[in-house]
Protein backbone atom coordinates (compact mmCIF):
# COMPACT_ATOMS: atom_id res chain seq x y z
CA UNK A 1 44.07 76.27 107.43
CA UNK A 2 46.97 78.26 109.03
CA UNK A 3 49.31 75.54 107.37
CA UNK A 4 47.68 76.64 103.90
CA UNK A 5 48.23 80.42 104.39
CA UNK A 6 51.77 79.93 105.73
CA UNK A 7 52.55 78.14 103.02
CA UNK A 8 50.92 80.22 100.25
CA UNK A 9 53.23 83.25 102.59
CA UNK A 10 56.30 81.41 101.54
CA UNK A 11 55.43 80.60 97.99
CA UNK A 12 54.69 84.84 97.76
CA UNK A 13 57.75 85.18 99.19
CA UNK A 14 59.77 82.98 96.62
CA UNK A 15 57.95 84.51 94.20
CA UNK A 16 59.10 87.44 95.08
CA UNK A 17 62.96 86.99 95.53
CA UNK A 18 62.57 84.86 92.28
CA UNK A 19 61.55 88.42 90.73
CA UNK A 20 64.40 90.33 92.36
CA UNK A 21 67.38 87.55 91.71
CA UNK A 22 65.42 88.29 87.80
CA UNK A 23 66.08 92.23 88.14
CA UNK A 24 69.39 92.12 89.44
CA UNK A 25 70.81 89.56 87.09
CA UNK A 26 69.89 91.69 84.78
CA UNK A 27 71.15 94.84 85.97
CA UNK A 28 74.49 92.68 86.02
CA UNK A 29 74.13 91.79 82.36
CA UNK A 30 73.69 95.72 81.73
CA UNK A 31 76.76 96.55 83.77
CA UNK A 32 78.73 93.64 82.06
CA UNK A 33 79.93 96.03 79.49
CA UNK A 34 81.07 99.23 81.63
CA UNK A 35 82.73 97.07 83.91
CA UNK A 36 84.64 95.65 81.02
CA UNK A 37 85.62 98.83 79.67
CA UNK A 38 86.41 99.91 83.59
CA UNK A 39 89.19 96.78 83.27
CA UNK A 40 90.59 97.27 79.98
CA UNK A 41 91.04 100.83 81.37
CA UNK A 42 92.69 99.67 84.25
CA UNK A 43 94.75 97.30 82.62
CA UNK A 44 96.29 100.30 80.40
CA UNK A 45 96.64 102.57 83.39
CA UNK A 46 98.44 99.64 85.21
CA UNK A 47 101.08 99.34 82.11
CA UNK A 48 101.47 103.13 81.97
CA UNK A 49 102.20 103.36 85.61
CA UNK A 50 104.76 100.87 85.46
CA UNK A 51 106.06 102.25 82.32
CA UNK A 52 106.34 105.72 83.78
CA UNK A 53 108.02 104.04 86.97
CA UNK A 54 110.39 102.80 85.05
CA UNK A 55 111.37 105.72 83.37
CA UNK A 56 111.55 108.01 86.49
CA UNK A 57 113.49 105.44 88.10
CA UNK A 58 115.78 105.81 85.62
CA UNK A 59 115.62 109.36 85.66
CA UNK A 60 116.45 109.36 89.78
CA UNK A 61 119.51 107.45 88.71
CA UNK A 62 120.95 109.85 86.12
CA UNK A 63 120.53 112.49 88.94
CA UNK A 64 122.20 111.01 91.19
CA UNK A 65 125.02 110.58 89.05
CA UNK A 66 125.26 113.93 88.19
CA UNK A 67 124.59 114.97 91.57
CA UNK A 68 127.83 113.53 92.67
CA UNK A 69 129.39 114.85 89.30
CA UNK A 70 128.47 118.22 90.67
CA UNK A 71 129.32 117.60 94.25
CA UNK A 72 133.05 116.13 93.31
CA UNK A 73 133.45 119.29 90.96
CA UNK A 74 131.89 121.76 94.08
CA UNK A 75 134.82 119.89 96.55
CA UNK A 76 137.25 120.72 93.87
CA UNK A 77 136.41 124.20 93.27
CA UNK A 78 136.35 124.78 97.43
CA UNK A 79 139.89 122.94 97.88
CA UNK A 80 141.27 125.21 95.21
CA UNK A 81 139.56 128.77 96.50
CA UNK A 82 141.02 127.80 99.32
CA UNK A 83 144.32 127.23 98.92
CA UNK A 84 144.25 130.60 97.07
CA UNK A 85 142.98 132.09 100.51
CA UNK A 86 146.49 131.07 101.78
């Protein structure tokens, strides 16, 4: 008799999980779509960020180039005032 009721435990308890696997799958299957969109939206951010990397690393470069423009002109300008100081 105890055999019987542990055994008609377990088959409650498959039942059971059988029902929740059932309720989860389909939460997935209702999710499916946002977590698509959640990609795709992703995906775009990904390209713009590497875009926009691109670009600023670009940018840094023109900088520095006109950074040591500036700098080169600056050293000029100082080695000129002064020898005028002399």
């Amino acid at each position: 008799m105890t055999h019987c009721v542990g055994y008609e435990a377990g088959l409650e308890k498959l039942a059971s999980t059988a029902s929740s696997v059932q309720g989860m799958q389909k939460e997935l299957e209702d999710l499916k779509p946002n977590l698509i969109k959640a990609q795709e939206d992703t995906d775009r951010l990904v390209l713009r960020i590497e875009k926009d990397s691109a670009e600023a690393e670009e940018t840094r470069k023109i900088v520095a180039r006109e950074e040591a423009q500036v700098n080169q002109a600056a050293m000029a300008s100082k080695k000129i005032r002064d020898e005028c100081e002399r």
